[in-house]
C-alpha atoms as a PDB file:
ATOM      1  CA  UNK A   1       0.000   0.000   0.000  1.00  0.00           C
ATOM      2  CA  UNK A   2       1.786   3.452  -1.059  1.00  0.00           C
ATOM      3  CA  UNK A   3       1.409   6.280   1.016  1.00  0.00           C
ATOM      4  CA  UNK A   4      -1.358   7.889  -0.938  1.00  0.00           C
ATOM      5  CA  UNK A   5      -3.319   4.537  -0.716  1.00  0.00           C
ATOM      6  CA  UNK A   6      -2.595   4.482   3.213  1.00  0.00           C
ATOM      7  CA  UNK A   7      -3.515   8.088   3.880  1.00  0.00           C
ATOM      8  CA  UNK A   8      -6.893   7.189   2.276  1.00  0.00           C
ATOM      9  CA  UNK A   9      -7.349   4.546   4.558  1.00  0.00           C
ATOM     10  CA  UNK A  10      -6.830   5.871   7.804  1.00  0.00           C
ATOM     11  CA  UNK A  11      -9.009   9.230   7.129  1.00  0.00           C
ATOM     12  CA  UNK A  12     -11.851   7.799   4.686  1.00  0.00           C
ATOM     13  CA  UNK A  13     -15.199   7.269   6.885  1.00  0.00           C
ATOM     14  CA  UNK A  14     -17.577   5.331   5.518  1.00  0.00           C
ATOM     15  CA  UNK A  15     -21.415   5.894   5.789  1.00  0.00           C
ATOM     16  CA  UNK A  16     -23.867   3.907   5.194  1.00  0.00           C
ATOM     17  CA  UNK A  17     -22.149   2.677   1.952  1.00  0.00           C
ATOM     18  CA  UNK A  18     -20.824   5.325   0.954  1.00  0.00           C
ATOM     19  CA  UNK A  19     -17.231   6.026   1.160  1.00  0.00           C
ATOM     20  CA  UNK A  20     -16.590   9.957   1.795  1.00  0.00           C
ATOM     21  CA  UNK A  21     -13.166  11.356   1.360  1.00  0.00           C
ATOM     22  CA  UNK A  22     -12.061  14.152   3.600  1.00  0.00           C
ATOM     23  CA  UNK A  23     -10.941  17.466   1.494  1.00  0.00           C
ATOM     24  CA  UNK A  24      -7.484  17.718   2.364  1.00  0.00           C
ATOM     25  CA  UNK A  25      -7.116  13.941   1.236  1.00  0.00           C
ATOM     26  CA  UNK A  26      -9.979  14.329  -1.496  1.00  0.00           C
ATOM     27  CA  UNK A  27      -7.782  16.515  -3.552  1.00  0.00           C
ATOM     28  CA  UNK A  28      -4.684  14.256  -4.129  1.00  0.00           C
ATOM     29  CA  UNK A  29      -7.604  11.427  -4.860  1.00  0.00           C
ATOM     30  CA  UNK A  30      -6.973  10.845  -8.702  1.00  0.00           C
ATOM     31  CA  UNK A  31      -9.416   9.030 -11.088  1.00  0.00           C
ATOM     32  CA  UNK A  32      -8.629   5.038 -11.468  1.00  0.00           C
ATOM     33  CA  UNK A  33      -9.039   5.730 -15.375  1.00  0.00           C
ATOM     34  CA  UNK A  34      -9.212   1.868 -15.679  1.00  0.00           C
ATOM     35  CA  UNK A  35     -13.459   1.237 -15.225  1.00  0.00           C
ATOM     36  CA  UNK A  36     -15.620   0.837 -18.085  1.00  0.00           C
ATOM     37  CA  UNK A  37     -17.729   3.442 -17.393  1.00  0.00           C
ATOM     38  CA  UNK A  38     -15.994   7.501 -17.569  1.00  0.00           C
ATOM     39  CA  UNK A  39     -18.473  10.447 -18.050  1.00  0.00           C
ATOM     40  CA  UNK A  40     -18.720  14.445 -17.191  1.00  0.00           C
ATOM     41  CA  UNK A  41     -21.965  15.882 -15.369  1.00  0.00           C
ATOM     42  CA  UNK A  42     -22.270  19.531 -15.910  1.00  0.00           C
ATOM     43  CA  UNK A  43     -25.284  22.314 -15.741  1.00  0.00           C
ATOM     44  CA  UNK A  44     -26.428  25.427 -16.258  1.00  0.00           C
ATOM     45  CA  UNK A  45     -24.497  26.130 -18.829  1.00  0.00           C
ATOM     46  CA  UNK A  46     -25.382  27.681 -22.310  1.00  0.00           C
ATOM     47  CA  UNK A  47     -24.472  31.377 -21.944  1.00  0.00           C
ATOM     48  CA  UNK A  48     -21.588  31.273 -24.362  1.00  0.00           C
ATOM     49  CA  UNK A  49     -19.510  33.371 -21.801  1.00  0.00           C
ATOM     50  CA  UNK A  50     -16.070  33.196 -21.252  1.00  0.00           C
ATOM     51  CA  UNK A  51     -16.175  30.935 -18.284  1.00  0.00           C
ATOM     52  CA  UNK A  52     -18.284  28.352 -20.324  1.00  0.00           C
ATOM     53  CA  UNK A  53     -15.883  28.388 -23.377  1.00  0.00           C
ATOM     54  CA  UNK A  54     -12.803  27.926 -20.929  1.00  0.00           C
ATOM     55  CA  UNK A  55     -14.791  25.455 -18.631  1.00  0.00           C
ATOM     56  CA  UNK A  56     -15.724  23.411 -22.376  1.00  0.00           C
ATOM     57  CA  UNK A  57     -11.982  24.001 -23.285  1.00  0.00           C
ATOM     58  CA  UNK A  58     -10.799  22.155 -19.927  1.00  0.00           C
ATOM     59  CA  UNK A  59     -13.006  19.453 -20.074  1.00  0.00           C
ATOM     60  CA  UNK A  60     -11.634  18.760 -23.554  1.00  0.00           C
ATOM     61  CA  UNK A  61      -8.016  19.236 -21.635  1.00  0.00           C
ATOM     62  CA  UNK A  62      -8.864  17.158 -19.164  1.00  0.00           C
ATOM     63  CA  UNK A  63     -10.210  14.228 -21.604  1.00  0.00           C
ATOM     64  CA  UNK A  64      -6.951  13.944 -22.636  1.00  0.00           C
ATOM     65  CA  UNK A  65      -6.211  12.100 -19.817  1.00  0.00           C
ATOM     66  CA  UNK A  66      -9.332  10.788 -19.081  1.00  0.00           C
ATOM     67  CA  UNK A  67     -11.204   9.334 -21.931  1.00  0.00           C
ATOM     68  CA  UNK A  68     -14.900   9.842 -20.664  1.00  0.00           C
ATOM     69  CA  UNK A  69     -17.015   8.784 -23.509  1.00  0.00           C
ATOM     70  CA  UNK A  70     -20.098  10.308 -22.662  1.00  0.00           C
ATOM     71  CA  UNK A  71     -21.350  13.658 -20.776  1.00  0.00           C
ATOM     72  CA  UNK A  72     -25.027  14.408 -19.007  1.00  0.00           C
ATOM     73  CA  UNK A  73     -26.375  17.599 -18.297  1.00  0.00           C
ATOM     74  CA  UNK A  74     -28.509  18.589 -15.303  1.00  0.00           C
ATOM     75  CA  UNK A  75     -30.475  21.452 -17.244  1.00  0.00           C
ATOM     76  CA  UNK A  76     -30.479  25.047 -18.422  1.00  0.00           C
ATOM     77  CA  UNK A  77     -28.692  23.687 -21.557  1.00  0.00           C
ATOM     78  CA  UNK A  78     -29.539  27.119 -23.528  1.00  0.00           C
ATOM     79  CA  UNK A  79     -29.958  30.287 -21.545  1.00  0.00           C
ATOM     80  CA  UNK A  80     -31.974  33.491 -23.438  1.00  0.00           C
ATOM     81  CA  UNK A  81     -32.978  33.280 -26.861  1.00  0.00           C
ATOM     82  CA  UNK A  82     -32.584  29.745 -29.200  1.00  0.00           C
ATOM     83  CA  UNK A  83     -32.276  30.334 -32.403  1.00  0.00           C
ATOM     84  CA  UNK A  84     -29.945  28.109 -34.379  1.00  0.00           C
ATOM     85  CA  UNK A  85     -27.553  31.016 -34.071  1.00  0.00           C
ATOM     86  CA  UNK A  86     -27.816  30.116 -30.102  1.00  0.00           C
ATOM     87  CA  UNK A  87     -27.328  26.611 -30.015  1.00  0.00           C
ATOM     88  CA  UNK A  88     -24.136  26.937 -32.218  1.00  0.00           C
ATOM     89  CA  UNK A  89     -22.534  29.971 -29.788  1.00  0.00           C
ATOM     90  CA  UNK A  90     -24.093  28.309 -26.967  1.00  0.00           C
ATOM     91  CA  UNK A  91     -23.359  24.370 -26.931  1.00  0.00           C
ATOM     92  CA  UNK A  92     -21.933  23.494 -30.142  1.00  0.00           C
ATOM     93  CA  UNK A  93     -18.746  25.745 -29.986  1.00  0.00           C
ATOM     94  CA  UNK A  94     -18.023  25.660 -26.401  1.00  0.00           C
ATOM     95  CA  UNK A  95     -18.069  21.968 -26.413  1.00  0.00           C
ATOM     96  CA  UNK A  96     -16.836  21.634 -30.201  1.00  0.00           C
ATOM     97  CA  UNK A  97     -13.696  19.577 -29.628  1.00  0.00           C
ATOM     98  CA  UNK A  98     -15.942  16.929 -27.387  1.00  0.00           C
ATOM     99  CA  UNK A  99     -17.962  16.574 -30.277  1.00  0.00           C
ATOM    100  CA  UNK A 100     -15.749  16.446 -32.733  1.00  0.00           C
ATOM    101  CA  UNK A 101     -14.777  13.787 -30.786  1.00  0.00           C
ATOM    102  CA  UNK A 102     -17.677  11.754 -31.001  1.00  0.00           C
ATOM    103  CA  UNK A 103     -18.568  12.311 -26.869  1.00  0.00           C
ATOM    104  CA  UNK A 104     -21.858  11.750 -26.849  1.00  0.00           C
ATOM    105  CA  UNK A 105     -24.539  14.634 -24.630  1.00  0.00           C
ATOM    106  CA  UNK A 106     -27.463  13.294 -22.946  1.00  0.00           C
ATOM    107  CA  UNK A 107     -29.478  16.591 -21.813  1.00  0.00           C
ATOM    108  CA  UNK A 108     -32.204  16.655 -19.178  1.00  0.00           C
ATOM    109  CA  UNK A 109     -34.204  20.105 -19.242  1.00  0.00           C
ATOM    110  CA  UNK A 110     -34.065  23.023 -17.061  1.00  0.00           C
ATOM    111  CA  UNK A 111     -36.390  25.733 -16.463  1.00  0.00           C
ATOM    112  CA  UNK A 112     -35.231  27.988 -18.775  1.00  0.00           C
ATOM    113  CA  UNK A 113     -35.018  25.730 -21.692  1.00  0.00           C
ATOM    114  CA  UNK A 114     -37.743  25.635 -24.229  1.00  0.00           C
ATOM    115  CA  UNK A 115     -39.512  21.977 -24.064  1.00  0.00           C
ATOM    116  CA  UNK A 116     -38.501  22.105 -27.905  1.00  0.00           C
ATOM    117  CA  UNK A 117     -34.904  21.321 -26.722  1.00  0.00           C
ATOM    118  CA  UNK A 118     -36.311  17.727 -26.661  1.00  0.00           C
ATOM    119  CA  UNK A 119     -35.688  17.525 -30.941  1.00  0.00           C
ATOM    120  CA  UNK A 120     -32.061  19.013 -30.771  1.00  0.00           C
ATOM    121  CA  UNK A 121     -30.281  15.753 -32.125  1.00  0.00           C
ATOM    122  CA  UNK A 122     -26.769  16.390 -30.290  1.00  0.00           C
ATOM    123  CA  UNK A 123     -28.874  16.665 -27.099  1.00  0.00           C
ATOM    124  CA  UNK A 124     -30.305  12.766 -27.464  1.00  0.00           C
ATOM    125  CA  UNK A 125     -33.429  13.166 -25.670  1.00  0.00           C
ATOM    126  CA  UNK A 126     -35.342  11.902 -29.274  1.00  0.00           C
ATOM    127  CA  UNK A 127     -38.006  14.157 -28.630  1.00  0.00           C
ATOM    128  CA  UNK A 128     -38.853  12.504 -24.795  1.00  0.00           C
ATOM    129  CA  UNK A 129     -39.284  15.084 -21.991  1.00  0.00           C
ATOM    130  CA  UNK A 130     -37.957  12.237 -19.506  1.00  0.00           C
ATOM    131  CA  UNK A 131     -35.891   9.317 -20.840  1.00  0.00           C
ATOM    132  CA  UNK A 132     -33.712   6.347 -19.942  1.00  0.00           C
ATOM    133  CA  UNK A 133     -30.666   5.131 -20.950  1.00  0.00           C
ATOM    134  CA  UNK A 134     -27.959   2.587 -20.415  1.00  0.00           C
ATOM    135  CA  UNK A 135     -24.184   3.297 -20.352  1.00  0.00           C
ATOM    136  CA  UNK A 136     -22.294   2.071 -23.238  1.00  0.00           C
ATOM    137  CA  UNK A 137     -20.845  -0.564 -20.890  1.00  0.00           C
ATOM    138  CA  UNK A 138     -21.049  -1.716 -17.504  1.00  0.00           C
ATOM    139  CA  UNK A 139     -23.957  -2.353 -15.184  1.00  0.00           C
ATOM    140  CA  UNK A 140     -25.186   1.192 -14.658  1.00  0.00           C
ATOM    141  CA  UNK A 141     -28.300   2.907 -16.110  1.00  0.00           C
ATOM    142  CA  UNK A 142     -29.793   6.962 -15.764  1.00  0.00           C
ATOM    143  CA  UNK A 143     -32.858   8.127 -15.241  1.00  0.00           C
ATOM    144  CA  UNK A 144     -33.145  11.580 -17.098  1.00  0.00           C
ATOM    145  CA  UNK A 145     -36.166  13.072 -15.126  1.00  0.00           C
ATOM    146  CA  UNK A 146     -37.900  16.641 -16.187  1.00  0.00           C
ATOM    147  CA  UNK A 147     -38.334  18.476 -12.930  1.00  0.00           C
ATOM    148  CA  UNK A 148     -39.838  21.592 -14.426  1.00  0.00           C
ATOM    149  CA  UNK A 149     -43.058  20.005 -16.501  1.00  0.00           C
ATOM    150  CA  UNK A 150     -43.576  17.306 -14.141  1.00  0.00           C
ATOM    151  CA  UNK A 151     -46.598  15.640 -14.782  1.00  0.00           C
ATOM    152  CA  UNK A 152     -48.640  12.442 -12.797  1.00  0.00           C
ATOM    153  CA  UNK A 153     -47.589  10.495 -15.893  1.00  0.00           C
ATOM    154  CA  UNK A 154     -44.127  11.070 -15.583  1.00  0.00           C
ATOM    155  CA  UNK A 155     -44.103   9.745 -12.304  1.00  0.00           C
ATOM    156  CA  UNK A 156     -45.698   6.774 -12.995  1.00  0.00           C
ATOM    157  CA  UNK A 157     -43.213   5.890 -15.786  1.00  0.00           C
ATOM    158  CA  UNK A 158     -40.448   6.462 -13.369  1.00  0.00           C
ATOM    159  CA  UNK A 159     -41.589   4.295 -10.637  1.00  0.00           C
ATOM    160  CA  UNK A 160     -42.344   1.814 -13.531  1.00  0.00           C
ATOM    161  CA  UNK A 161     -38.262   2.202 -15.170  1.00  0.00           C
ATOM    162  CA  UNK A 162     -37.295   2.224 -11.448  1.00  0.00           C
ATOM    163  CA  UNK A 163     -38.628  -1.187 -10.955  1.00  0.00           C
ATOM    164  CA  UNK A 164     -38.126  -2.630 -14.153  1.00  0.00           C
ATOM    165  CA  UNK A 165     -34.224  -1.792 -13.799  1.00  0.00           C
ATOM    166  CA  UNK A 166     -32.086  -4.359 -12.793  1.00  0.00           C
ATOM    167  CA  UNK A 167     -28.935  -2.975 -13.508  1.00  0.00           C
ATOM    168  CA  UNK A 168     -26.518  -2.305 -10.693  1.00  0.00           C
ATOM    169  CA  UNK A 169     -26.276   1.241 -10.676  1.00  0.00           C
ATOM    170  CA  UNK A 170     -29.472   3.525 -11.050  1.00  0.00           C
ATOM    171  CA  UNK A 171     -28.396   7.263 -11.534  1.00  0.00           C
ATOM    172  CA  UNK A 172     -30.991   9.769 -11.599  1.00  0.00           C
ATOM    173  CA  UNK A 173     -30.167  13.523 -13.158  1.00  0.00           C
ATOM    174  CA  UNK A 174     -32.761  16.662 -13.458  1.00  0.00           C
ATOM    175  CA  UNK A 175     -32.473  19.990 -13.023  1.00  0.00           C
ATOM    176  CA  UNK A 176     -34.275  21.192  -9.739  1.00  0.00           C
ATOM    177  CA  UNK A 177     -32.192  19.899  -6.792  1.00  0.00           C
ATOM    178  CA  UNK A 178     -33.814  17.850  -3.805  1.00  0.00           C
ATOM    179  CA  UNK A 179     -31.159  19.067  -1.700  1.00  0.00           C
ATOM    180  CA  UNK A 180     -29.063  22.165  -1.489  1.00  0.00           C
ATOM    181  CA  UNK A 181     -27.444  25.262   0.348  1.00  0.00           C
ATOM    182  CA  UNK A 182     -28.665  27.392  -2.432  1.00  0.00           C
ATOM    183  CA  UNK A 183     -29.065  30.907  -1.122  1.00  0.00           C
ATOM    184  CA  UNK A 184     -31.235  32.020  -4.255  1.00  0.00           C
ATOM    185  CA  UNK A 185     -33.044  28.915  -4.707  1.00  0.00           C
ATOM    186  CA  UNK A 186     -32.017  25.745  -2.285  1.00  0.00           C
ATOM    187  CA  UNK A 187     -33.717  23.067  -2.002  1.00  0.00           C
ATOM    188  CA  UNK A 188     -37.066  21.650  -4.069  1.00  0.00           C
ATOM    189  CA  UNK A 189     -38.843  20.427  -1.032  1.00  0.00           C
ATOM    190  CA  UNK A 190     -42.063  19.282  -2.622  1.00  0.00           C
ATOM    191  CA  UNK A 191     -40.079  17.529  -5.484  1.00  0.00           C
ATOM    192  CA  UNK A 192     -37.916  15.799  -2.745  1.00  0.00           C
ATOM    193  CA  UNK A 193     -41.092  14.365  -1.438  1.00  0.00           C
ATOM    194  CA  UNK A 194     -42.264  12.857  -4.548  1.00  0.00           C
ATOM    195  CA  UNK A 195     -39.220  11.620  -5.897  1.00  0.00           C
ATOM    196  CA  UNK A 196     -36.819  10.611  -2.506  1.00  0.00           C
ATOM    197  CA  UNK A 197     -39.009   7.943  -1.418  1.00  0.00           C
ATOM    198  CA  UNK A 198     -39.110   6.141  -5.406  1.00  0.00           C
ATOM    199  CA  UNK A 199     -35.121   6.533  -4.892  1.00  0.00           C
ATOM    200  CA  UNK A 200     -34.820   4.747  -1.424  1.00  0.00           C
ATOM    201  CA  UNK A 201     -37.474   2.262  -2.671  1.00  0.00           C
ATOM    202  CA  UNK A 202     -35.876   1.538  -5.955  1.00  0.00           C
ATOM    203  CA  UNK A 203     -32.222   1.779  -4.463  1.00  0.00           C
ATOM    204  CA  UNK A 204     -30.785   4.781  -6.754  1.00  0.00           C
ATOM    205  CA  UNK A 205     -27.068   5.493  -5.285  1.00  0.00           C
ATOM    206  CA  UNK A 206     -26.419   8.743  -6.643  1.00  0.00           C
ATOM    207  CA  UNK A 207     -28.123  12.037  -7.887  1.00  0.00           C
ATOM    208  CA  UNK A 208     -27.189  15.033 -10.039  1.00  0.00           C
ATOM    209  CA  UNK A 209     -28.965  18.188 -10.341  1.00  0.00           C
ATOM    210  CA  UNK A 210     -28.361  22.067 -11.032  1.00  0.00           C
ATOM    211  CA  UNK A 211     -30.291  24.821 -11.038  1.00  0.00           C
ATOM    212  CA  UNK A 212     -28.335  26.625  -7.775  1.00  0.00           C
ATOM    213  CA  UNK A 213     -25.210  28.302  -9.655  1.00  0.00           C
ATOM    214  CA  UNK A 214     -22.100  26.440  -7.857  1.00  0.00           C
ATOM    215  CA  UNK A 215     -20.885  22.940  -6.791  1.00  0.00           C
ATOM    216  CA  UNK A 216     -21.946  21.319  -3.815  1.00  0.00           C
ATOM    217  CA  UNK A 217     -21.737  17.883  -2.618  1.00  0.00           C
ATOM    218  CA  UNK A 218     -24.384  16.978  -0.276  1.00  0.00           C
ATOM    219  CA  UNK A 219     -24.166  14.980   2.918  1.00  0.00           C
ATOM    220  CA  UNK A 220     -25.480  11.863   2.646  1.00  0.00           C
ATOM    221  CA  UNK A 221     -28.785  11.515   2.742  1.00  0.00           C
ATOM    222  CA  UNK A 222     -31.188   8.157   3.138  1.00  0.00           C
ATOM    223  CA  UNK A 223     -28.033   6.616   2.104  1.00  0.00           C
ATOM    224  CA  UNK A 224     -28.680   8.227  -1.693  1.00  0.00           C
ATOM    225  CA  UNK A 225     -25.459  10.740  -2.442  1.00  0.00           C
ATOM    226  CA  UNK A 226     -26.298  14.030  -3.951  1.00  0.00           C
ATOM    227  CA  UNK A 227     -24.602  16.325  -5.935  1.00  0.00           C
ATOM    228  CA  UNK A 228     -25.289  20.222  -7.490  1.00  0.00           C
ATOM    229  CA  UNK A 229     -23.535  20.356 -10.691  1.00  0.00           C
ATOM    230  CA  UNK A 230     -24.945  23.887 -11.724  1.00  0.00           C
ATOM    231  CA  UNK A 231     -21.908  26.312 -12.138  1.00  0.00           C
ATOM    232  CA  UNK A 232     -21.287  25.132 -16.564  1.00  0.00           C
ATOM    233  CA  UNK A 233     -21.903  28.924 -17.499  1.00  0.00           C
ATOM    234  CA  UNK A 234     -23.407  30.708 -14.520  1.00  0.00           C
ATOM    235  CA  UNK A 235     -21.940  31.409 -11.366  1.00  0.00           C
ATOM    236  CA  UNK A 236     -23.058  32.756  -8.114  1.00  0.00           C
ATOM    237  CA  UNK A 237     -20.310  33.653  -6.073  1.00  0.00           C
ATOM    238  CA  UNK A 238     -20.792  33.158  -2.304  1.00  0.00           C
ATOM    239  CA  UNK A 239     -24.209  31.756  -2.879  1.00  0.00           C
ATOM    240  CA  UNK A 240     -23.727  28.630  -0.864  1.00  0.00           C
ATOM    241  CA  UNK A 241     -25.100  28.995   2.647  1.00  0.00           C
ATOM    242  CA  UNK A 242     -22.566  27.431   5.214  1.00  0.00           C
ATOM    243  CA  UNK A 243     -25.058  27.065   8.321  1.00  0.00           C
ATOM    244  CA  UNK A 244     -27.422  25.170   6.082  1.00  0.00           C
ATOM    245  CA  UNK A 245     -26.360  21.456   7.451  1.00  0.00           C
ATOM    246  CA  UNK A 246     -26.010  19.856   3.885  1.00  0.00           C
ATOM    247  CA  UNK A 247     -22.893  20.339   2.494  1.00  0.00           C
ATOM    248  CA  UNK A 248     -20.408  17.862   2.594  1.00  0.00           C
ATOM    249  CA  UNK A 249     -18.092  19.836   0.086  1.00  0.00           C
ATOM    250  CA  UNK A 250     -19.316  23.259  -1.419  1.00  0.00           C
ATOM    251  CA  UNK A 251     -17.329  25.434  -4.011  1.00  0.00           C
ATOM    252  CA  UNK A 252     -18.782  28.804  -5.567  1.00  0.00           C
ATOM    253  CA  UNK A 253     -15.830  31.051  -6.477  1.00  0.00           C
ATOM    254  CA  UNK A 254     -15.089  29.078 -10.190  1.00  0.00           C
ATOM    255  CA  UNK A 255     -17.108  27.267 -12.566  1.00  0.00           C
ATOM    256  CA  UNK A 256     -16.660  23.731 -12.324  1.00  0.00           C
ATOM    257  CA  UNK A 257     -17.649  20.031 -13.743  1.00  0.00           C
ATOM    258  CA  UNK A 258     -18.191  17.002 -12.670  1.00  0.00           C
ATOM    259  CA  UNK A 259     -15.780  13.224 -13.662  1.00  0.00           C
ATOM    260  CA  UNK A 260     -17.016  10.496 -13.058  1.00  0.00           C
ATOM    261  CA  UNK A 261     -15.736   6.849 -13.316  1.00  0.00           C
ATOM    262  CA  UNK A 262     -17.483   3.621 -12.604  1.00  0.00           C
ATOM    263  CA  UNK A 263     -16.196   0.223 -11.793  1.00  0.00           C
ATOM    264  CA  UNK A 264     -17.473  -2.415  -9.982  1.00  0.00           C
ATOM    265  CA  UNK A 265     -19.242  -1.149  -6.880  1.00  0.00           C
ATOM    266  CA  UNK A 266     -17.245   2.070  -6.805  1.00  0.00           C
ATOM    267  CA  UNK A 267     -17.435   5.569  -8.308  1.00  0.00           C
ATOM    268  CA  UNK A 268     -15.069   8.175  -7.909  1.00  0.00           C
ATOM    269  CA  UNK A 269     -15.534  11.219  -9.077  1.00  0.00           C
ATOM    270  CA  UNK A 270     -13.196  14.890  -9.524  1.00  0.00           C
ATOM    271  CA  UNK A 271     -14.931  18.165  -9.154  1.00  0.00           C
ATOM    272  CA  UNK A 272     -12.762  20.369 -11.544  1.00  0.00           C
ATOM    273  CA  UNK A 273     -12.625  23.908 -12.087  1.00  0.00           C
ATOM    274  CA  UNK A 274     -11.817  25.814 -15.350  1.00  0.00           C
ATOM    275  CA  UNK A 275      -8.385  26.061 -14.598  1.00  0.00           C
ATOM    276  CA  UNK A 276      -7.812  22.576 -13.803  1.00  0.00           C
ATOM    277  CA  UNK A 277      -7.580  22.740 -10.211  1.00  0.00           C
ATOM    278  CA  UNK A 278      -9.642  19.569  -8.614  1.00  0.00           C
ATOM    279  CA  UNK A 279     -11.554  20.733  -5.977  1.00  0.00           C
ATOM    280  CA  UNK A 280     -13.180  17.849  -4.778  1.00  0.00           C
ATOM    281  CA  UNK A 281     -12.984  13.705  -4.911  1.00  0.00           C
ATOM    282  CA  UNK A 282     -13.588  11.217  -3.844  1.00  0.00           C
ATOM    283  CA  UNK A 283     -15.439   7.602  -3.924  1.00  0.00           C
ATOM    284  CA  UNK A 284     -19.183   6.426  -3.643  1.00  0.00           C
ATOM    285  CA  UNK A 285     -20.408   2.985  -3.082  1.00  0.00           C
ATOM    286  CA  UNK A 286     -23.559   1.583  -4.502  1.00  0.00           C
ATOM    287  CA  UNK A 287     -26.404   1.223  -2.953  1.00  0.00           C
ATOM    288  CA  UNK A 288     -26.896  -2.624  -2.422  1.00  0.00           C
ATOM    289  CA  UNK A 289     -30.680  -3.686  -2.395  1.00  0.00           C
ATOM    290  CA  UNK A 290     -32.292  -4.345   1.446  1.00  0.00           C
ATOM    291  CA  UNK A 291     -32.371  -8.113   0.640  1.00  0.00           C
ATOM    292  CA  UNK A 292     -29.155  -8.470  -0.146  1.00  0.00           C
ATOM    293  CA  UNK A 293     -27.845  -6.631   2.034  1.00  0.00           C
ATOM    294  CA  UNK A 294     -29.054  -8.202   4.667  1.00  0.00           C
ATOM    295  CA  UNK A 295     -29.345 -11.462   3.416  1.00  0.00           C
ATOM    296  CA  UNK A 296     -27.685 -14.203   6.135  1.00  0.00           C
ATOM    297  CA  UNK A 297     -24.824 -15.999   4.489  1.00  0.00           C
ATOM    298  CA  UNK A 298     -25.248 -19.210   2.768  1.00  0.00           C
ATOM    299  CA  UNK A 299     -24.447 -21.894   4.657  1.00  0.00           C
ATOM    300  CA  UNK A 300     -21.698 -24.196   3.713  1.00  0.00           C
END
C-alpha cells in the first residue's frame, strides 16, 4: 500500500455505503481511469460566456487524460434566446472539440429551456421530456427526469423504469435539486417528497442536479449521495449557505464540472474547475438492495 493509498485509509469514513473522502485527502484522490464506465456531469451552462468556453476548453483538456465517452447535463442547456444562431454559440462551440470527438450529450431540461430542446439531435433526448438510458458498458443505467413540466404520468413511468431496472447502478439527473445550500433557490422540497421515497425504494445510489449556480456535494442523505452540478456557465459567487447542514463539500468562487468513473461497486468522481484545479474527490459505493444486504450468508 503506497502512502497515498494508506492516507486514504486511515481518514476515509464510511457511511452507510458510501465512502466519503475528507478534502485535504480528497484533492490528491486521482481518477482510477481503468473502469468501463468515464463520463462528465455539468449544468447550467449555455451562456456562451467566457467561463463556459474555458470550462468546455478544460473538459476537452482534461479528456486527454481521461477518456470519458459520454457527458449528461442537469439542465439550463440554452440560456436566453434559441435560435440556431444560439445553439451553435451556446453548446456546439463551447463543447466543439468533445464533439468532434464523437462524446456523446445526454441533456435533461431546465427551467429555462424551451420543451422544444427535446428535438435538438446532439442533445439525445429523441423528442422525450424524460428518458432512460444505459451506459455504453457496464452495469449502470440513468434516469433523465424533467423536474420543471412534471406531470402524474411522468411519475408513474419512473416508478415503472425504477422497478423494471435491474442494472446495478441507477443514476438519476434533473435539473431542480432535492437538496441544497442554495441561497437564491435551495432546495425543491415538494419535489424531494415525490421523488426521494421512489429513490430509497428503488435503491438509486447517486443524484445530479443544477439549477443553484455552484458545486456542492451533499451529505449523505437516506443513504442516496447528492450532488449540485450547476456552475457550466453561470456562477453565483458566495451563494452557498454554510449554516445550512447539507454540504459535505461546497465550491462557488469558479465554474466547475463534474468526472465520473465507474467500476465495480465504486465511483469516484473529480470536481474540476476551469483552470484545472480539482476541488473535490472522492469515492461512492452503490447502494446494495435491502435483501441483499441483509441477506444471512449461505451456509456451507
Amino acid at each position: 500500500m503506497d502512502t497515498r493509498t494508506r492516507r486514504f485509509a486511515d481518514f476515509a469514513a464510511v457511511v452507510g455505503s458510501l465512502v466519503i473522502v475528507p478534502f485535504a485527502v480528497a484533492q490528491e484522490l486521482k481518477l482510477p481511469n481503468t473502469g468501463q464506465v468515464r463520463f462528465a456531469v455539468i449544468g447550467d451552462m449555455g451562456t456562451a460566456s467566457r467561463a463556459q468556453l474555458e470550462g468546455g476548453r478544460q473538459m476537452s483538456l482534461f479528456r486527454q487524460k481521461f477518456p470519458f465517452s459520454f457527458v449528461i447535463t442537469v439542465g439550463d442547456n440554452i440560456l436566453g434566446s434559441e435560435t440556431a444562431a444560439d445553439f451553435k454559440a451556446k453548446f456546439e462551440a463551447p463543447y466543439a472539440e468533445l464533439l468532434s470527438a464523437g462524446v456523446k450529450f445526454y441533456a435533461s431540461l431546465g427551467n429555462h429551456d424551451s420543451r422544444e430542446q427535446r428535438f435538438y439531435k446532439l442533445f439525445n433526448m429523441n423528442g422525450e421530456y424524460y428518458y432512460t438510458f444505459k451506459a455504453p458498458s457496464g452495469s449502470v443505467r440513468f434516469f433523465m427526469i424533467d423536474s420543471t413540466y412534471r406531470t402524474p404520468e411522468e411519475i408513474i413511468w419512473l416508478e415503472q423504469e425504477l422497478r423494471g431496472s435491474n442494472e446495478d447502478w441507477k443514476i438519476a439527473a434533473f435539473h431542480h435539486p432535492l437538496y441544497s445550500s442554495g441561497g437564491r433557490h435551495g432546495p425543491d422540497v415538494k419535489l424531494r417528497g415525490t421523488l426521494e421515497p421512489l429513490f430509497i425504494t428503488y435503491n438509486v445510489s447517486v443524484v445530479f442536479a443544477g439549477h443553484d449556480h455552484f458545486y456542492e456535494r451533499i451529505k449523505p442523505q437516506r443513504g442516496i449521495m447528492y450532488f449540485v452540478v450547476g456552475s457550466g456557465g453561470q456562477l453565483a459567487v458566495g451563494d452557498i449557505n454554510r449554516n445550512s447542514g447539507f454540504t459535505a463539500r461546497g465550491f462557488d468562487t469558479d465554474n466547475v464540472f463534474l468526472a465520473v468513473e465507474i467500476t465495480g461497486d465504486k465511483m469516484y468522481f473529480n470536481a474540476v474547475a476551469r483552470d484545472g484545479r480539482i476541488v473535490d474527490s472522492g469515492i461512492i459505493e452503490r447502494r446494495l438492495p435491502a435483501v441483499a444486504a441483509t441477506a444471512p450468508a449461505a451456509k456451507p
